[in-house]
C-alpha atoms as a PDB file:
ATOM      1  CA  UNK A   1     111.693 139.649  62.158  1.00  0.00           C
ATOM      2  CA  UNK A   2     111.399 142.939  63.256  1.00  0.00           C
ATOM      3  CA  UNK A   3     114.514 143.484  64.574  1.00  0.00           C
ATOM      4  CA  UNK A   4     115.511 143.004  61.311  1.00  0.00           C
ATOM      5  CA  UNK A   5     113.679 144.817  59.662  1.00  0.00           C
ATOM      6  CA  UNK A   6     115.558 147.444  60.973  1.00  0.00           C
ATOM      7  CA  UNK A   7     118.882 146.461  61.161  1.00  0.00           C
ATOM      8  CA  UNK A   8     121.765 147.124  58.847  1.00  0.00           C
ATOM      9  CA  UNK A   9     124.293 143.652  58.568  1.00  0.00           C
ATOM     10  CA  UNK A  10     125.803 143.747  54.981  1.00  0.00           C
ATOM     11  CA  UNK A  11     127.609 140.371  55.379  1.00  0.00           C
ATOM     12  CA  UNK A  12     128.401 140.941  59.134  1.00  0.00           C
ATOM     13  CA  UNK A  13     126.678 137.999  59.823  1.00  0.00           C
ATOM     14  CA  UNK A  14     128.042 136.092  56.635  1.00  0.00           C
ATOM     15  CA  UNK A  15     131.476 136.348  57.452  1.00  0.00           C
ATOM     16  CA  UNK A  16     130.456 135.073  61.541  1.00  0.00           C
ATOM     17  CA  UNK A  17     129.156 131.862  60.137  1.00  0.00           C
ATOM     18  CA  UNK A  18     131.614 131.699  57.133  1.00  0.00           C
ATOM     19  CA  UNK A  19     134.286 133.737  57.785  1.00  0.00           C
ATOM     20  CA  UNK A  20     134.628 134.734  54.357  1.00  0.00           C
ATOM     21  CA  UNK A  21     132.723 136.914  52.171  1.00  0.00           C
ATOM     22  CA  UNK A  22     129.460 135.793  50.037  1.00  0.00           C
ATOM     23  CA  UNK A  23     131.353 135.945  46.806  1.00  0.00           C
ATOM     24  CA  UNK A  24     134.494 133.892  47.974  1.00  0.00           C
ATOM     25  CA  UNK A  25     132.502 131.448  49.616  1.00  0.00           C
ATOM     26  CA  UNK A  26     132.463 127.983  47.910  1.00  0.00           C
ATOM     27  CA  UNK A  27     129.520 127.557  47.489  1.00  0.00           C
ATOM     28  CA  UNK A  28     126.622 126.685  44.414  1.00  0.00           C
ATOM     29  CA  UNK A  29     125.357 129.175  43.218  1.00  0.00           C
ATOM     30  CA  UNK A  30     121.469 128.193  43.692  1.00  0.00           C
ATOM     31  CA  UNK A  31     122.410 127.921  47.738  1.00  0.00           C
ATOM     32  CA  UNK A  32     125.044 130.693  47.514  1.00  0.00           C
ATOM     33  CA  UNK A  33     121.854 133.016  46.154  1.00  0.00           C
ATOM     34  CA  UNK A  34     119.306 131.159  49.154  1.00  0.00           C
ATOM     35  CA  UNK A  35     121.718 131.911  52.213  1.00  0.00           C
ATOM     36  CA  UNK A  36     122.434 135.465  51.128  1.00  0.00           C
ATOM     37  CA  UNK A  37     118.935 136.289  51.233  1.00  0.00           C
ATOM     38  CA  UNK A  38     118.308 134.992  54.649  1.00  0.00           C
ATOM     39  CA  UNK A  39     122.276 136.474  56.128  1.00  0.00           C
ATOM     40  CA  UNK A  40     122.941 139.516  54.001  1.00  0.00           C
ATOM     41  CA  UNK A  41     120.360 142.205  54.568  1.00  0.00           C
ATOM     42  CA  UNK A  42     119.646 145.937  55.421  1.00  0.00           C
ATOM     43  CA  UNK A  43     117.212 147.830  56.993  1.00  0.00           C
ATOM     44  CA  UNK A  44     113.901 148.512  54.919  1.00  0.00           C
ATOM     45  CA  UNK A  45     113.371 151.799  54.625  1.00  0.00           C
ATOM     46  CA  UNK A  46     109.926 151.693  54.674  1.00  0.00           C
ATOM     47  CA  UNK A  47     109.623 151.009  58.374  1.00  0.00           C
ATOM     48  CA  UNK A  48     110.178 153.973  60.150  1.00  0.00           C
ATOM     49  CA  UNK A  49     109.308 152.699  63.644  1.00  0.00           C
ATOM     50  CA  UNK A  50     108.899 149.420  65.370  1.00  0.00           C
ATOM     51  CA  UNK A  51     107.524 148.361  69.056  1.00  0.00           C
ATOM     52  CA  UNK A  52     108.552 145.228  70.397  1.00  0.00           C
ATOM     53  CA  UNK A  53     106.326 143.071  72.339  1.00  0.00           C
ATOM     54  CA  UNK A  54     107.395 140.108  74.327  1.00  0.00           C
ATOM     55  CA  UNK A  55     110.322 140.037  71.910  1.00  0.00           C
ATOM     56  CA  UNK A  56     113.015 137.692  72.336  1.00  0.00           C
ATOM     57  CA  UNK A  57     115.881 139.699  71.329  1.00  0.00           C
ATOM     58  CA  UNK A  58     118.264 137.209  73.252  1.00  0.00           C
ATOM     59  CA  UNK A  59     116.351 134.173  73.094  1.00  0.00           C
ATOM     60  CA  UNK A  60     114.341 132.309  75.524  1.00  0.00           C
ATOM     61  CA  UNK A  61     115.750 129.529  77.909  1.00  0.00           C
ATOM     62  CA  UNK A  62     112.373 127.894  77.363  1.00  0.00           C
ATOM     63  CA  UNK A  63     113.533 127.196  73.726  1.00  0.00           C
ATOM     64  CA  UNK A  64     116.876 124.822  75.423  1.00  0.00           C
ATOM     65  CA  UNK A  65     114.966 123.100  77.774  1.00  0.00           C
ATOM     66  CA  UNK A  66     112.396 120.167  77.358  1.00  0.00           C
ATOM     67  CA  UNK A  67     109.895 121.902  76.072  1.00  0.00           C
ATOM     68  CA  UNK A  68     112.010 123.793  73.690  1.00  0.00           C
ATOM     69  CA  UNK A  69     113.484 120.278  72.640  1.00  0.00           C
ATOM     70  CA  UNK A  70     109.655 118.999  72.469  1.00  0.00           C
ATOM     71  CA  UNK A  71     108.752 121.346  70.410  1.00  0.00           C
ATOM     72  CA  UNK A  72     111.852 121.407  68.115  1.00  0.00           C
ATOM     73  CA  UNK A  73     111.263 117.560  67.233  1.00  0.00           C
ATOM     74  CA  UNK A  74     108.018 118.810  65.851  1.00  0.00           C
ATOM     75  CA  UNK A  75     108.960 121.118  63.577  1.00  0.00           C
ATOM     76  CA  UNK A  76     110.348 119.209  60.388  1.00  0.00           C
ATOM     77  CA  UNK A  77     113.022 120.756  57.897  1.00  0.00           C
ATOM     78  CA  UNK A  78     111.792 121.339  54.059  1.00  0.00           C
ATOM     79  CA  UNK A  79     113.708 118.714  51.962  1.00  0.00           C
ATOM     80  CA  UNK A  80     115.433 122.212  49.770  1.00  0.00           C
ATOM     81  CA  UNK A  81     116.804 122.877  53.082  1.00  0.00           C
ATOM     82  CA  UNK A  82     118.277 119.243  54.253  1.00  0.00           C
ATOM     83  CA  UNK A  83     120.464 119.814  51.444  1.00  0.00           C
ATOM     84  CA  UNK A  84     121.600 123.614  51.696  1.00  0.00           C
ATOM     85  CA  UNK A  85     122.348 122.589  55.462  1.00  0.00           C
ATOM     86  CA  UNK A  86     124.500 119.411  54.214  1.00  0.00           C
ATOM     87  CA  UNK A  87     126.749 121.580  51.748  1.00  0.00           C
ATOM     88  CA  UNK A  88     127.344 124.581  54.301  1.00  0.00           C
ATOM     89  CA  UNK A  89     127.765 122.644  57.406  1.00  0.00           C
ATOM     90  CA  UNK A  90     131.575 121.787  56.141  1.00  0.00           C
ATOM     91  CA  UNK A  91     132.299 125.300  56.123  1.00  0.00           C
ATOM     92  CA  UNK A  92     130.981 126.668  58.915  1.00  0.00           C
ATOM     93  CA  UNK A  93     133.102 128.456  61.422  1.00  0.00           C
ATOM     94  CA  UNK A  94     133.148 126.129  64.381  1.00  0.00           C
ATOM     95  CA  UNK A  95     131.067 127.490  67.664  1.00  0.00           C
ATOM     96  CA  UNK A  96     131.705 125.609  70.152  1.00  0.00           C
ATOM     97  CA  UNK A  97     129.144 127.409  72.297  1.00  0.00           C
ATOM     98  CA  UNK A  98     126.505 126.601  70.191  1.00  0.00           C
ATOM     99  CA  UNK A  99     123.988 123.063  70.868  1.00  0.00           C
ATOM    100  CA  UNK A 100     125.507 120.344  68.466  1.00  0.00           C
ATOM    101  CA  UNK A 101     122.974 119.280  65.996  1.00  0.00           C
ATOM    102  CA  UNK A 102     122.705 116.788  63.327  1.00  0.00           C
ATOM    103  CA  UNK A 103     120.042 118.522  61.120  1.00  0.00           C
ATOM    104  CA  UNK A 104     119.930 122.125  60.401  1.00  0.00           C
ATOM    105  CA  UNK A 105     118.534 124.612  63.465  1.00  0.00           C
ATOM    106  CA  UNK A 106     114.658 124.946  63.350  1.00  0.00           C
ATOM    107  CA  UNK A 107     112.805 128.256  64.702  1.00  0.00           C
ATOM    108  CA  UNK A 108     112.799 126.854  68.157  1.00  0.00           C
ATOM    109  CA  UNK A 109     116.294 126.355  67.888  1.00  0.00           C
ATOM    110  CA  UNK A 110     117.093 129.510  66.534  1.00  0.00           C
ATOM    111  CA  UNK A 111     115.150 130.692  69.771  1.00  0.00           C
ATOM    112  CA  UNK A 112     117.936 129.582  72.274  1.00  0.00           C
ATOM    113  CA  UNK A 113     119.926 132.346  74.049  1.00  0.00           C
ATOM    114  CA  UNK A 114     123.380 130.573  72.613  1.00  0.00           C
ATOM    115  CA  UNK A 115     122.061 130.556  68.901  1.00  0.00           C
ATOM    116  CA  UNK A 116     124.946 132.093  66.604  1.00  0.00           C
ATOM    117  CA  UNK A 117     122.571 133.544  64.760  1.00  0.00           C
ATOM    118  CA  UNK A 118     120.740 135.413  67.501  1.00  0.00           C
ATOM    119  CA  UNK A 119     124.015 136.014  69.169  1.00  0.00           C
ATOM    120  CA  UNK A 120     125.429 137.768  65.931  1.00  0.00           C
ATOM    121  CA  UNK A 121     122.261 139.663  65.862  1.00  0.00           C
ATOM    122  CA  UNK A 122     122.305 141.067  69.137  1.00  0.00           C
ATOM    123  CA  UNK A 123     125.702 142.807  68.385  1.00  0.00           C
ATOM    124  CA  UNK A 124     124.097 144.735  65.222  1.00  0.00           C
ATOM    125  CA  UNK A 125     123.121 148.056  65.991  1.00  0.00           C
ATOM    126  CA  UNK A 126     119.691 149.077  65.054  1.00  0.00           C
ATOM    127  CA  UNK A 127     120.184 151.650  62.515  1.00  0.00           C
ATOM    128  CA  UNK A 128     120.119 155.695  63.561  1.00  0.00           C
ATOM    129  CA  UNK A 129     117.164 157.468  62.843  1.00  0.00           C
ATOM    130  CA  UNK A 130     114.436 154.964  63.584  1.00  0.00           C
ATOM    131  CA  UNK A 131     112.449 154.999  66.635  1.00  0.00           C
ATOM    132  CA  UNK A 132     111.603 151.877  68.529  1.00  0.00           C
ATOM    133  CA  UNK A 133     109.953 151.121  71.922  1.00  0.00           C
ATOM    134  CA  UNK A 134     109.410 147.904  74.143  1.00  0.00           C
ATOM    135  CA  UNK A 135     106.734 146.359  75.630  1.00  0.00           C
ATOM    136  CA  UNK A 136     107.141 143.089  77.902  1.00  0.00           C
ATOM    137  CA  UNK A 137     105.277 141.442  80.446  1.00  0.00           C
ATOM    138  CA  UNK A 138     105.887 140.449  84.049  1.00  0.00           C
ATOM    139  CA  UNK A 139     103.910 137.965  85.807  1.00  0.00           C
ATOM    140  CA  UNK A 140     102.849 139.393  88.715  1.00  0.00           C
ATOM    141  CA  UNK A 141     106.498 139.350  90.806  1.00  0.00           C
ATOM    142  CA  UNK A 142     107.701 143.062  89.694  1.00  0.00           C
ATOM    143  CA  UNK A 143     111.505 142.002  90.226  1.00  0.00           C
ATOM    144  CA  UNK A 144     112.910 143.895  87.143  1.00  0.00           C
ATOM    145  CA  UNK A 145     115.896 143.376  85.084  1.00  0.00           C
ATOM    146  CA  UNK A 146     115.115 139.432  86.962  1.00  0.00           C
ATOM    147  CA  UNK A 147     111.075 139.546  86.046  1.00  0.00           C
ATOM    148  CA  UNK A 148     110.059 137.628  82.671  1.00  0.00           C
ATOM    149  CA  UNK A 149     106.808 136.771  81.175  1.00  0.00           C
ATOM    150  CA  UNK A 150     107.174 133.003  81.455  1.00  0.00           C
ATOM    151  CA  UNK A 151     108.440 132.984  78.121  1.00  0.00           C
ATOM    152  CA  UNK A 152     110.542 135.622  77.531  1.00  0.00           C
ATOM    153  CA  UNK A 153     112.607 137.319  80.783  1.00  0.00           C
ATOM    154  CA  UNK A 154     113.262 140.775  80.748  1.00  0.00           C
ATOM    155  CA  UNK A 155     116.681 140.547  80.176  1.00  0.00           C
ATOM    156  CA  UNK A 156     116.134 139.248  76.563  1.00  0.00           C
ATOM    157  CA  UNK A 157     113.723 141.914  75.591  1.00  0.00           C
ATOM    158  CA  UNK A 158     115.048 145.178  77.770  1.00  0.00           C
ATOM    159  CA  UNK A 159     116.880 146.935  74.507  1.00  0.00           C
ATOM    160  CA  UNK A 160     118.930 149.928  75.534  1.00  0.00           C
ATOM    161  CA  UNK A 161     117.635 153.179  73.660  1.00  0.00           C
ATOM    162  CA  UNK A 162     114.153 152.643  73.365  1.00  0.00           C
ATOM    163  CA  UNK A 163     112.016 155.331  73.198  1.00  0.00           C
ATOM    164  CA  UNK A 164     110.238 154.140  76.238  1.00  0.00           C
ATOM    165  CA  UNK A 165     109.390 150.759  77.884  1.00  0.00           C
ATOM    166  CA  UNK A 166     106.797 149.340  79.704  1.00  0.00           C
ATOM    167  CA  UNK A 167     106.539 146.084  81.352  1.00  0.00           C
ATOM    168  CA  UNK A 168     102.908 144.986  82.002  1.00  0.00           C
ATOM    169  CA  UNK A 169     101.077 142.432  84.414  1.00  0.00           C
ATOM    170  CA  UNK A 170     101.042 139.925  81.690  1.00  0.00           C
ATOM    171  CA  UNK A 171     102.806 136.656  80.780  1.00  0.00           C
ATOM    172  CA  UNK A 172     103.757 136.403  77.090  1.00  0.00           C
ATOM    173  CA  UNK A 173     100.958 137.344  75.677  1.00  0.00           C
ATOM    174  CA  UNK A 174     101.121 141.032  76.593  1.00  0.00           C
ATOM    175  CA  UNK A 175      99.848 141.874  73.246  1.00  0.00           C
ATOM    176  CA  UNK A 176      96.148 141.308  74.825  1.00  0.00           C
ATOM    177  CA  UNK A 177      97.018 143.149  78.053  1.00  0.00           C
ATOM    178  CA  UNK A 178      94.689 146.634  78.300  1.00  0.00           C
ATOM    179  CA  UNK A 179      97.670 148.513  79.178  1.00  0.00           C
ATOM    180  CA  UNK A 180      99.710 147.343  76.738  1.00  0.00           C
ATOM    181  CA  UNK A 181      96.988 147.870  74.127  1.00  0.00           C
ATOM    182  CA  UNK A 182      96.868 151.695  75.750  1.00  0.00           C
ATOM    183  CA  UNK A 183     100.695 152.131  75.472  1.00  0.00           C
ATOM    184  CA  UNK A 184     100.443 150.910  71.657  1.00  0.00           C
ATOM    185  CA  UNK A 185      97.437 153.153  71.076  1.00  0.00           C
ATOM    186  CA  UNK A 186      99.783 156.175  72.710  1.00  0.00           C
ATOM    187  CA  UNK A 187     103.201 155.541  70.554  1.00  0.00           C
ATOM    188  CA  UNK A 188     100.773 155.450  67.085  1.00  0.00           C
ATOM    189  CA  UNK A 189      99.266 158.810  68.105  1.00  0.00           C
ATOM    190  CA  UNK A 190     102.880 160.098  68.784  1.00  0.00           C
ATOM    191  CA  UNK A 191     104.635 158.830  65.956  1.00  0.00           C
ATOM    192  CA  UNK A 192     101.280 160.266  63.799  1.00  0.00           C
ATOM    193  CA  UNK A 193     101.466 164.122  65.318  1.00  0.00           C
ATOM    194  CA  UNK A 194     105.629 163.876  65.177  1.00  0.00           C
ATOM    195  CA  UNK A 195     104.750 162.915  61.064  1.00  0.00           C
ATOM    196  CA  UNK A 196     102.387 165.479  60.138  1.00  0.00           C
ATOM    197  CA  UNK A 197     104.656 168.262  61.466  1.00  0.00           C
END
């Protein structure tokens, strides 16, 4: 969510999944209005920095495997969504890289490195003028860009032009590691003396 907070798609990702704009799109107006709010957006200006940690900016393998599938059986769809997902799946453009379902993707399915969604994404450039840095963990085997936190391998969360990155002895939860907590501690301090000047 993050990401997007600072990203800039206008209907970039609209027209991936549609291929046409918002507008000429035939769709009702009720689910029209409910899938532009979650594919048309823009950066909030209000966020003026953002540090990743353990984020899965390409997805996690984890999220197509058995667990993943475990885990996306789980998670049920709201009935307002069952039928948004019936009425757009017609006119969807066809990717035939992405899993097949029969129900409409679920946050662990929107977690796997082939998801359109994170795919389209991923080619959005985070907009100029806000910093961001990255935090990840490794587990102990300090083979970077082929470590990963168990969850989450470096190759998902490395994102070029950071302000700085540091990979930690940590699986995913890096967010408790001391070091991590230190290198969060040092970007707020940074980010606070590079305001007040």
């Amino acid at each position: 969510m993050c990401r997007l907070m600072i990203t800039d798609a206008g209907d970039k990702i609209w027209r991936d999944f549609f291929s046409t704009p918002p507008a000429k799109t035939p769709l009702a107006s009720d689910t029209r209005k409910l899938l532009e709010e979650s594919l048309v957006f823009n950066h909030r200006p209000d966020v003026q920095r953002v540090i990743f940690i353990s984020t899965p900016h390409r997805g996690s393998k984890l999220a197509s495997g058995w667990i993943g599938r475990i885990g996306a059986a789980l998670v049920k769809t709201p009935r307002l969504f069952t039928s948004v997902y019936t009425s757009t799946k017609p006119l969807l453009v066809s990717d035939p890289a992405a899993r097949t379902l029969k129900r409409m993707p679920n946050s662990v399915d929107t977690l796997e490195p082939n998801d359109r969604f994170v795919q389209a994404v991923d080619k959005l450039p985070i907009t100029r003028g806000i910093p961001y840095d990255s935090i990840m963990g490794d587990r102990g085997r300090g083979n970077t860009p082929n470590s990963s936190d168990g969850v989450v391998p470096y190759w998902s969360s490395h994102l070029d032009g950071a302000q700085s990155e540091l990979i930690v002895d940590s699986g995913h939860d890096a967010q408790t590691n001391p070091e991590a907590i230190h290198e969060v501690a040092r970007i707020l301090k940074e980010n606070l003396a590079v305001g007040s000047r």
